[in-house]
C-alpha atoms as a PDB file:
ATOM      1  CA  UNK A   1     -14.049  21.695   1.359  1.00  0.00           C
ATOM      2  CA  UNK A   2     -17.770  20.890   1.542  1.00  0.00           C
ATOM      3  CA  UNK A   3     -17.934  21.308  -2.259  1.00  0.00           C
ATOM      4  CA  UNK A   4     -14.898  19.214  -2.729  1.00  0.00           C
ATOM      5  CA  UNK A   5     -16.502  16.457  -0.908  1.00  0.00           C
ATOM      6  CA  UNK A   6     -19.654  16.166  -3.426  1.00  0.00           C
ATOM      7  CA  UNK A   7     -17.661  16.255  -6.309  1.00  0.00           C
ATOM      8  CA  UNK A   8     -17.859  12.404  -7.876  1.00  0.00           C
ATOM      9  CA  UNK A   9     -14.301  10.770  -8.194  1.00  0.00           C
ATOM     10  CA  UNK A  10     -12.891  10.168 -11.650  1.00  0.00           C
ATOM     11  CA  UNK A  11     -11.549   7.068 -10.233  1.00  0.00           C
ATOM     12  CA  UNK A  12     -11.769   4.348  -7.466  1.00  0.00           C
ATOM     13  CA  UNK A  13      -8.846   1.994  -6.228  1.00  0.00           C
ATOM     14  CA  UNK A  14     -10.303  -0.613  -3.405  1.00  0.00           C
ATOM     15  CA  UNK A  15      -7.949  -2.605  -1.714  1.00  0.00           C
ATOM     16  CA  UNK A  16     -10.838  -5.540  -1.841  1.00  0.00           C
ATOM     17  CA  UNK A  17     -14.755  -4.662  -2.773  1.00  0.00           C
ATOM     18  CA  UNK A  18     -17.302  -6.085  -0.899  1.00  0.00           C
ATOM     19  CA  UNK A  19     -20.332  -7.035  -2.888  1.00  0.00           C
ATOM     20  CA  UNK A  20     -23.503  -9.017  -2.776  1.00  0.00           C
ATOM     21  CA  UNK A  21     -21.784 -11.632  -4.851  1.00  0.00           C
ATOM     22  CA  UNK A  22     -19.133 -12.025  -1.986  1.00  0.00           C
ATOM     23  CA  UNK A  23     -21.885 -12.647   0.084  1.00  0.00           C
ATOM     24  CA  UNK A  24     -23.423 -15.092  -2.006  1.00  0.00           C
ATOM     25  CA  UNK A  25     -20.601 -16.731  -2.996  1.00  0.00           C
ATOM     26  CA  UNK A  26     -18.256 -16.977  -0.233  1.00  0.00           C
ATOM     27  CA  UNK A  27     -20.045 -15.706   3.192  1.00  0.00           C
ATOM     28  CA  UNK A  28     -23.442 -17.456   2.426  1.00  0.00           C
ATOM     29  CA  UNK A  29     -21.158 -21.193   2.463  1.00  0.00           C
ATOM     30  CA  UNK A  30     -19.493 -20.416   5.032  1.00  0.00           C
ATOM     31  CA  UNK A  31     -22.487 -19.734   7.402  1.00  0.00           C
ATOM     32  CA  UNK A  32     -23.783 -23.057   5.834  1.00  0.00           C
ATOM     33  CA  UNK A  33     -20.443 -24.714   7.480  1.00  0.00           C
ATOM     34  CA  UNK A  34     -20.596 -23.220  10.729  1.00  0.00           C
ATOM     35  CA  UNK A  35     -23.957 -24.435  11.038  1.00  0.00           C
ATOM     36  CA  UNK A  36     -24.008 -28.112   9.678  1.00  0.00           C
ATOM     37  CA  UNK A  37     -21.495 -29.068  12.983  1.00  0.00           C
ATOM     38  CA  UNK A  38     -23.981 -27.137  15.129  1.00  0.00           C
ATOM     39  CA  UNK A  39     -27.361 -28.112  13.653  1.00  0.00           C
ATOM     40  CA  UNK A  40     -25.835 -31.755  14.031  1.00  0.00           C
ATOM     41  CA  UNK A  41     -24.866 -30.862  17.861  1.00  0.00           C
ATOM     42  CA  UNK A  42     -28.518 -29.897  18.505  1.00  0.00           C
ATOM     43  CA  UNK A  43     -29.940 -33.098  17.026  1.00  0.00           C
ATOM     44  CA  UNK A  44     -27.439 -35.262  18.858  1.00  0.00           C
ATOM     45  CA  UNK A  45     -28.126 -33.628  21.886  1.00  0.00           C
ATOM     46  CA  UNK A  46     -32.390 -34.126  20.873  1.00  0.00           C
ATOM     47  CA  UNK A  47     -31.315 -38.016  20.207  1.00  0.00           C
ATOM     48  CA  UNK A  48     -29.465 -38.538  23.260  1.00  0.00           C
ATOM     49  CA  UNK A  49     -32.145 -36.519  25.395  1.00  0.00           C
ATOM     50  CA  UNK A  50     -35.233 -38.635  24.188  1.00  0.00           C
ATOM     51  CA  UNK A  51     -33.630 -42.172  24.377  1.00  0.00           C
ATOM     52  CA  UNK A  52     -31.291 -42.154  27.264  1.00  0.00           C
ATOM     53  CA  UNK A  53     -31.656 -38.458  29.432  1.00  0.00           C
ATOM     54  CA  UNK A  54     -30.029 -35.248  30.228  1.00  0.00           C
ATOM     55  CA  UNK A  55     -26.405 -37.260  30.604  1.00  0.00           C
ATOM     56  CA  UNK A  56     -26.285 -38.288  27.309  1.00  0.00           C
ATOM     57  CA  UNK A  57     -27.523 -35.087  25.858  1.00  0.00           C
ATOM     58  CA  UNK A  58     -24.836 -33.436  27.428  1.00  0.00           C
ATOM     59  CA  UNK A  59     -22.017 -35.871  26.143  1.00  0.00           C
ATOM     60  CA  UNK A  60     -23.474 -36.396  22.822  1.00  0.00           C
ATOM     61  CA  UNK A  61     -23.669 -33.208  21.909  1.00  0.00           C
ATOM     62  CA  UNK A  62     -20.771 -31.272  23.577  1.00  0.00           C
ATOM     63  CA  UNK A  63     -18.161 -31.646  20.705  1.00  0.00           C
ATOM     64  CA  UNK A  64     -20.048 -30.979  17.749  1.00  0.00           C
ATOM     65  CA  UNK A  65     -20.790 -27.373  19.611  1.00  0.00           C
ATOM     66  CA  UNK A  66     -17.100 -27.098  20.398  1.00  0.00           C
ATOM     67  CA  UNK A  67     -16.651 -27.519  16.693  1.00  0.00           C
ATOM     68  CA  UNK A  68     -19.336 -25.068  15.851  1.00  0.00           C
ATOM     69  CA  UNK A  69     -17.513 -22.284  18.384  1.00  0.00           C
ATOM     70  CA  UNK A  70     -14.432 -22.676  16.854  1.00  0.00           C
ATOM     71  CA  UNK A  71     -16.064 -21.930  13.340  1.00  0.00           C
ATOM     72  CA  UNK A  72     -17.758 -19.081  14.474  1.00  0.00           C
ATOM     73  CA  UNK A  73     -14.340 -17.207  15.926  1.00  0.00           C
ATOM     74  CA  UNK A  74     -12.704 -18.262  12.572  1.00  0.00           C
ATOM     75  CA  UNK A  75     -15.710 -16.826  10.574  1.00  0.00           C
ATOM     76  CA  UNK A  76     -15.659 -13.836  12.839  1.00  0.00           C
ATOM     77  CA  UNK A  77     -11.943 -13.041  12.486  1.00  0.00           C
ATOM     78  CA  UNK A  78     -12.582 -13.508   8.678  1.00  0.00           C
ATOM     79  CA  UNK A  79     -15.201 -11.278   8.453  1.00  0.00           C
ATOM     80  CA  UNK A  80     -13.193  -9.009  10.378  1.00  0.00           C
ATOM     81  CA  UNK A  81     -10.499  -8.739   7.809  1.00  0.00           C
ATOM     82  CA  UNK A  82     -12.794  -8.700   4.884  1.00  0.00           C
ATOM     83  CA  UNK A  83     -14.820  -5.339   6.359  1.00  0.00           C
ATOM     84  CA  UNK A  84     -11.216  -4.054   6.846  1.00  0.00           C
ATOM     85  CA  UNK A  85     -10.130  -4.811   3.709  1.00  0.00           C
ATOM     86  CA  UNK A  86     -13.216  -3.806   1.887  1.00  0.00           C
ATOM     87  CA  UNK A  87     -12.890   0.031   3.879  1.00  0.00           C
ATOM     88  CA  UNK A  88      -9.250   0.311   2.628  1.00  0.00           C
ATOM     89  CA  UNK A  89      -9.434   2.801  -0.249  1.00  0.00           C
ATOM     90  CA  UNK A  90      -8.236   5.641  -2.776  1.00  0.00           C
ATOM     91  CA  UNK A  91     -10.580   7.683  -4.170  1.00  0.00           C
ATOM     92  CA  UNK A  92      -9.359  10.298  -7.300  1.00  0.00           C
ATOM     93  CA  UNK A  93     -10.325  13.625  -8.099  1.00  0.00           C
ATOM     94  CA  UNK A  94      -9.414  16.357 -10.708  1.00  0.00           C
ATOM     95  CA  UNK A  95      -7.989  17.992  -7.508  1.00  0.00           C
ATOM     96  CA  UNK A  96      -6.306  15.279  -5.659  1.00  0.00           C
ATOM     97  CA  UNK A  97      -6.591  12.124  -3.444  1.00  0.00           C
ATOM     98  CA  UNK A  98      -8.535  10.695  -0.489  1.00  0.00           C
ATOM     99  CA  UNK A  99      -7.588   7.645   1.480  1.00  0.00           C
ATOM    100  CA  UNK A 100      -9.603   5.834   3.739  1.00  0.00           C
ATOM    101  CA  UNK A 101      -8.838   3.902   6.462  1.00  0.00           C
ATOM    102  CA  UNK A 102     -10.445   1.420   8.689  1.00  0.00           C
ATOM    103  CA  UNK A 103     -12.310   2.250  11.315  1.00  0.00           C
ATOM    104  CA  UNK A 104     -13.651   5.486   9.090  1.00  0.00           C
ATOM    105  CA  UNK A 105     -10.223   7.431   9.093  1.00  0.00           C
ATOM    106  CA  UNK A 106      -9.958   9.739   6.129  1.00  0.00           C
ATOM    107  CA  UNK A 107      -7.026  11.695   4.676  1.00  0.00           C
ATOM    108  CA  UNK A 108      -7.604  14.199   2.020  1.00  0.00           C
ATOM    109  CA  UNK A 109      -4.483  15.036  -0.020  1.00  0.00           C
ATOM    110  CA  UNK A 110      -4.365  17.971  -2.867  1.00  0.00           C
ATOM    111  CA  UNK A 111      -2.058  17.668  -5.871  1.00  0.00           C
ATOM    112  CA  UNK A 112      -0.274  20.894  -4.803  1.00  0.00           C
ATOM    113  CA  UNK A 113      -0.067  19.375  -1.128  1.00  0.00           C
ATOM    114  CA  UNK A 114       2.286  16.002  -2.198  1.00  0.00           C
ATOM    115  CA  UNK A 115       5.887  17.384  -2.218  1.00  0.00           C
ATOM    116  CA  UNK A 116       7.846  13.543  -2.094  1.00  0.00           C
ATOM    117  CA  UNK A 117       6.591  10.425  -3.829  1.00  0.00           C
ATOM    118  CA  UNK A 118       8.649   7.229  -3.334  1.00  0.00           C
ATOM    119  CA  UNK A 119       7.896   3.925  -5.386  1.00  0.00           C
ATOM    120  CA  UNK A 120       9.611   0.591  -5.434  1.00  0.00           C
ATOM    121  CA  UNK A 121       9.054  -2.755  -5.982  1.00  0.00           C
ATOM    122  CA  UNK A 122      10.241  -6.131  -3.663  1.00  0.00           C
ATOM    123  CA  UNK A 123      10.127  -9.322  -5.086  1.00  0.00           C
ATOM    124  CA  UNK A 124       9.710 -12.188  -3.369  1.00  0.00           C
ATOM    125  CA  UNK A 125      10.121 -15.804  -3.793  1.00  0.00           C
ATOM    126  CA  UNK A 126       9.811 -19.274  -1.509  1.00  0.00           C
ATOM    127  CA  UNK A 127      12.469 -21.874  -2.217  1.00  0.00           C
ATOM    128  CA  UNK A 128      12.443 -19.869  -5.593  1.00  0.00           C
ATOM    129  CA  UNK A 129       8.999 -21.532  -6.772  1.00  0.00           C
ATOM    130  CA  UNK A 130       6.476 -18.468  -5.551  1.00  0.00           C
ATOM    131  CA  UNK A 131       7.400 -15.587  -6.717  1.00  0.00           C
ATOM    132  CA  UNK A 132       5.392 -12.592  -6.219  1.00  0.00           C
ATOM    133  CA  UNK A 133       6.104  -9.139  -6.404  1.00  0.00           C
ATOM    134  CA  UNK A 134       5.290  -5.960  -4.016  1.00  0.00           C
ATOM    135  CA  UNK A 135       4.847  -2.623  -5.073  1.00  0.00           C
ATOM    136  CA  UNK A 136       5.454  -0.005  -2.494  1.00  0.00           C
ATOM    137  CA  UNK A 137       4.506   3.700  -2.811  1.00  0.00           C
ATOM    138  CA  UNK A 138       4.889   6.481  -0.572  1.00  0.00           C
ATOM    139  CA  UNK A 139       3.669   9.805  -0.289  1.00  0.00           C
ATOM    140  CA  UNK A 140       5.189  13.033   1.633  1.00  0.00           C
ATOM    141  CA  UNK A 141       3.705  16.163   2.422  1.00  0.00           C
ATOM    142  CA  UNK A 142       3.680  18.722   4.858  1.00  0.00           C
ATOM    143  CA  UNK A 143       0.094  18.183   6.130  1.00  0.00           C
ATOM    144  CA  UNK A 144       0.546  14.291   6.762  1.00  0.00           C
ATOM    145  CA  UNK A 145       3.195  11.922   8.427  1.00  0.00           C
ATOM    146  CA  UNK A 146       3.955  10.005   4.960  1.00  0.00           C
ATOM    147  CA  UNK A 147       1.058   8.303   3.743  1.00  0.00           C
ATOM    148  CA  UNK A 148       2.040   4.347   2.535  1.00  0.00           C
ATOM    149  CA  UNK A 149      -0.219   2.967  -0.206  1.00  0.00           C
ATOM    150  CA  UNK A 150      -0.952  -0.468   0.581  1.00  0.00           C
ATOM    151  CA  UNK A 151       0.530  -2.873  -1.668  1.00  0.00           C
ATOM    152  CA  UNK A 152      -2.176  -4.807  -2.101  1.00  0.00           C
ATOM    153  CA  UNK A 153      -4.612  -1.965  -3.451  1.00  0.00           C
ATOM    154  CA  UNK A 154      -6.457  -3.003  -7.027  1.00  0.00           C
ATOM    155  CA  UNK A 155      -4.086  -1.870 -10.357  1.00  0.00           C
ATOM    156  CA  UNK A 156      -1.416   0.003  -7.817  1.00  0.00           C
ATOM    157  CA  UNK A 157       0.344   0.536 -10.826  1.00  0.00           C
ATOM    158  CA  UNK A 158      -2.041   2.308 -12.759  1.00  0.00           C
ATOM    159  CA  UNK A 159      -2.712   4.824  -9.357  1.00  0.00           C
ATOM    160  CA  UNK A 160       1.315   5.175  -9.148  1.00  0.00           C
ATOM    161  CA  UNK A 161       1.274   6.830 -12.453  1.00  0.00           C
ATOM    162  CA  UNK A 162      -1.870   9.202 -12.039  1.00  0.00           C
ATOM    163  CA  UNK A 163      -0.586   9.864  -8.954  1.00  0.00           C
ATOM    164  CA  UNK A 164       3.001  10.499 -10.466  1.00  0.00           C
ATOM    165  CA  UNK A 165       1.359  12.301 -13.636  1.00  0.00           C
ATOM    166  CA  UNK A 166      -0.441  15.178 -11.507  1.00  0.00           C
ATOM    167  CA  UNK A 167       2.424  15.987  -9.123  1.00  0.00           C
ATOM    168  CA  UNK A 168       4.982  15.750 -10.945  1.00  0.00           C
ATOM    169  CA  UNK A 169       3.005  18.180 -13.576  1.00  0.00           C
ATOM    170  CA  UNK A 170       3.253  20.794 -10.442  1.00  0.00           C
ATOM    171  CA  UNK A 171       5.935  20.065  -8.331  1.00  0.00           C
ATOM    172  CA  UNK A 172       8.954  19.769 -11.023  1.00  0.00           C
ATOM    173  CA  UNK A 173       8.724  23.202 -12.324  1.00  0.00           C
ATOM    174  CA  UNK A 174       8.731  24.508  -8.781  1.00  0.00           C
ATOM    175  CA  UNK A 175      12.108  22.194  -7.953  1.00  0.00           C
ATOM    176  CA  UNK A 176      13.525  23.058 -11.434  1.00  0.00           C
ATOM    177  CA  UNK A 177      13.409  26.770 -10.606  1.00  0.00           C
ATOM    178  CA  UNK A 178      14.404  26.518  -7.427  1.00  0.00           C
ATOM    179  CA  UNK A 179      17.631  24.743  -8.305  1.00  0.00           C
ATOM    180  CA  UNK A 180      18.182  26.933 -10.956  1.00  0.00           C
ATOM    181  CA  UNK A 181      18.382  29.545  -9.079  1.00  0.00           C
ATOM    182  CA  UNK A 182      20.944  27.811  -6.963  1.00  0.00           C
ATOM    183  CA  UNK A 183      19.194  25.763  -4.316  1.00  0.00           C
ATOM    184  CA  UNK A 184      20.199  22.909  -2.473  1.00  0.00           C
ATOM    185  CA  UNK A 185      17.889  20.330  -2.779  1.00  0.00           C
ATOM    186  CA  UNK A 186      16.924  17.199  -0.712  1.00  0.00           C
ATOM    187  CA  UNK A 187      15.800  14.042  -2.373  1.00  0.00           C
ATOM    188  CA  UNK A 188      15.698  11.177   0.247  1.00  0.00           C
ATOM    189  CA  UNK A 189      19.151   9.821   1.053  1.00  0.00           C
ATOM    190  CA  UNK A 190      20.595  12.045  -2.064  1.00  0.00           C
ATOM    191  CA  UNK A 191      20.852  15.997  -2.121  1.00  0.00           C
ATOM    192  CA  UNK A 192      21.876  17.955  -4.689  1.00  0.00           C
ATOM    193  CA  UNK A 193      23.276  21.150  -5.749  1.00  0.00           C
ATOM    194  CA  UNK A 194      25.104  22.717  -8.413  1.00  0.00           C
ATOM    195  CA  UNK A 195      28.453  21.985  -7.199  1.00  0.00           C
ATOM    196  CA  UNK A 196      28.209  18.057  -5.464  1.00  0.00           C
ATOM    197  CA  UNK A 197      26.037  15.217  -4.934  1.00  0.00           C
ATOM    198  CA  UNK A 198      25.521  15.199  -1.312  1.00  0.00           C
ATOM    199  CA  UNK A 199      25.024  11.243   0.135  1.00  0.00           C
ATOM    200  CA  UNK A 200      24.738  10.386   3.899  1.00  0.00           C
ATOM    201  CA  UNK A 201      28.688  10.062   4.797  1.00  0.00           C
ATOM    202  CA  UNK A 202      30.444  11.425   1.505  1.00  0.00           C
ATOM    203  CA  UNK A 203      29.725  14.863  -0.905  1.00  0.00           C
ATOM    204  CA  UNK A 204      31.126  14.483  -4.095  1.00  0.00           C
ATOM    205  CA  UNK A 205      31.926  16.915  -6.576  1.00  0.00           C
ATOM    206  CA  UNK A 206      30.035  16.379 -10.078  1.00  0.00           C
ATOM    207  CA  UNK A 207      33.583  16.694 -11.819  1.00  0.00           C
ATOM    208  CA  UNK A 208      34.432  13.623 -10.596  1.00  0.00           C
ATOM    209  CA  UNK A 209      31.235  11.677 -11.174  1.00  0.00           C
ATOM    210  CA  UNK A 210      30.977   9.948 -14.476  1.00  0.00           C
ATOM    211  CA  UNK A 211      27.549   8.775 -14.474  1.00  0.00           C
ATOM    212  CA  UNK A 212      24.623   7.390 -12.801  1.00  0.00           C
ATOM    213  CA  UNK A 213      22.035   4.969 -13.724  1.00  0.00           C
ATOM    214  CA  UNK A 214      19.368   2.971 -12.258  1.00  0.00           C
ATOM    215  CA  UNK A 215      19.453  -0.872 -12.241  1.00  0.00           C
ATOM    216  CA  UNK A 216      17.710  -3.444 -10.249  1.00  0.00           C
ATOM    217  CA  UNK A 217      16.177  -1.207  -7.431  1.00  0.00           C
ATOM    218  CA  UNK A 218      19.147   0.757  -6.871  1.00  0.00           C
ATOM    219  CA  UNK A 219      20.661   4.224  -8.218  1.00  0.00           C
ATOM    220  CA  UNK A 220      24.494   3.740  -9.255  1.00  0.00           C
ATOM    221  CA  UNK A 221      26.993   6.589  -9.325  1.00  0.00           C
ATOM    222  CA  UNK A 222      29.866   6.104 -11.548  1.00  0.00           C
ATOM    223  CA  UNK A 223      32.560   7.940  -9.832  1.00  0.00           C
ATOM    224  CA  UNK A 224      36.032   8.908 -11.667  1.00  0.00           C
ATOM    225  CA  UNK A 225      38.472   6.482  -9.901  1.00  0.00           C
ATOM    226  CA  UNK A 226      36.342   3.180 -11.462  1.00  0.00           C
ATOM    227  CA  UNK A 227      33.989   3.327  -8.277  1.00  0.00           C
ATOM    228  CA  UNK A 228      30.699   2.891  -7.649  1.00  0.00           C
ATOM    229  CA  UNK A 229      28.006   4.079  -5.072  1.00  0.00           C
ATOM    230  CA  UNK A 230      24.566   2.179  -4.744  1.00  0.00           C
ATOM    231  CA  UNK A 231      21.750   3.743  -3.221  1.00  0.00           C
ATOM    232  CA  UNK A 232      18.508   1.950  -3.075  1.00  0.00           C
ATOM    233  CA  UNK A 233      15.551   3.428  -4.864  1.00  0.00           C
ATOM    234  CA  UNK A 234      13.205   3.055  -1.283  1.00  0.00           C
ATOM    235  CA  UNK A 235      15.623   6.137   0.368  1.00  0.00           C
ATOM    236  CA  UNK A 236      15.697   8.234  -2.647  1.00  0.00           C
ATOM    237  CA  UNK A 237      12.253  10.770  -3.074  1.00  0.00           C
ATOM    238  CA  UNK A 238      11.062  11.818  -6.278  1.00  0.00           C
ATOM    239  CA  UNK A 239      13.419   9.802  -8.467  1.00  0.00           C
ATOM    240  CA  UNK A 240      12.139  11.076 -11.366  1.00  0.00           C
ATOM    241  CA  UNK A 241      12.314  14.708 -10.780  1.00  0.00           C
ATOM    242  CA  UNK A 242      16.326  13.868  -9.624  1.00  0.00           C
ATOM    243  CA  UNK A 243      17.340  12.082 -12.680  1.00  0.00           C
ATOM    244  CA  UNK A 244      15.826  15.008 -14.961  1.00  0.00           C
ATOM    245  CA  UNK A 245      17.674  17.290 -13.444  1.00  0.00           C
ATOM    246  CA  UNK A 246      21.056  16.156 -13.454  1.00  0.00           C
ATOM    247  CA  UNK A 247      20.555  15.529 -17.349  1.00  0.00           C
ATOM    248  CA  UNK A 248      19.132  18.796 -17.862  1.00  0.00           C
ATOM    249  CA  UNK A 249      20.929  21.335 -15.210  1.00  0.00           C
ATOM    250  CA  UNK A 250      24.223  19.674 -14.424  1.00  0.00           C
END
């Protein structure tokens, strides 16, 4: 493991870098702000102290700190989410993936070790004028509870597909095999075998399925009698791997 650790990442996915041109460009103004209200406090209170005594010190210069306090917490909270943020990360190697999570948590995930990925995407709109999209991946393995990618992490769809790339390159052979050789398999919400398509309340025999497709976030079964069955993509593991197999084995 210790050699594993030296070895330099082929790639680097930060939910949001912090560099010296964040400090310059964003924390260096707003230090500036918290400290016009209180610089202006101090030379109220100077004024007032000088020219009429310690009671109008007091008054003069009370609110202006007030001001400057609330700043502070607000640039304290922000600075707060930006270290956060900026310790949020995915780091990959030839042999797999480490995460890191705030405060200093680390997960270290081999290729071989992933055996469930689950992607998706949610758009979102506001009185249908913002739109923005939210891509969602998930990763299972034995090792791990399953480890979320956070949907905010830099090019998440270029680390979905070198994540997809290197364990699907392992792990569909293995399942391939396996339900050759008869094997009931779990994928999510769906399990197959080589009689039936198992689904949470109903198994249904492949003779009377007529096809199934994937539209709009969900997986649609075609069944014989002009029915359909829709199963959202976010309870379905390793779509991929299930799709390829009922084209190729069933």
């Amino acid at each position: 493991m210790k050699e594993i650790n030296q070895e330099t990442p082929i790639t680097k996915y930060h939910l949001q870098e912090l560099t010296w041109r964040d400090l310059l460009r964003v924390f260096l103004p707003l230090i500036v702000l918290v400290l016009i209200p209180l610089g202006y406090g101090f030379w109220r209170t100077l004024y007032g102290y000088s020219s009429f005594g310690p009671a109008a010190a007091a008054a003069w210069g009370k609110n202006w700190f007030y001001i400057a306090g609330i700043l502070v917490i607000l640039l304290l909270l922000y600075t707060y989410r930006r270290l956060k943020r900026a310790h949020t990360w995915i780091y990959v190697y030839s042999w797999g993936l480490k995460f890191h999570f705030p405060p200093g948590r680390q997960c270290v995930l081999k290729w071989e070790e992933i055996v469930g990925i689950t992607s998706y995407s949610i758009k979102k709109s506001f009185l249908r004028l913002a739109k923005r999209k939210k891509n969602y991946l998930i990763l299972y393995s034995e090792r791990y509870p399953p480890l979320q990618v956070h949907p905010g992490i830099q090019d998440h769809e270029g680390l979905k597909r070198i994540i997809k790339k290197h364990t699907y390159q392992k792990l569909q052979p293995r399942l391939s095999q396996a339900f050759s050789q008869g094997q009931t398999l779990p994928f999510g919400d769906v399990t197959v075998s080589k009689e039936k398509l198992i689904l949470p309340k109903v198994e249904v025999p492949w003779d009377y399925i007529e096809g199934i497709s994937v539209e709009k976030g969900v997986i649609i079964i075609n069944l014989s009698e002009q029915n359909t069955i829709e199963i959202p993509i976010r309870k379905i593991v390793n779509l991929e791997i299930l799709i390829h197999l009922i084209k190729t084995e069933i």
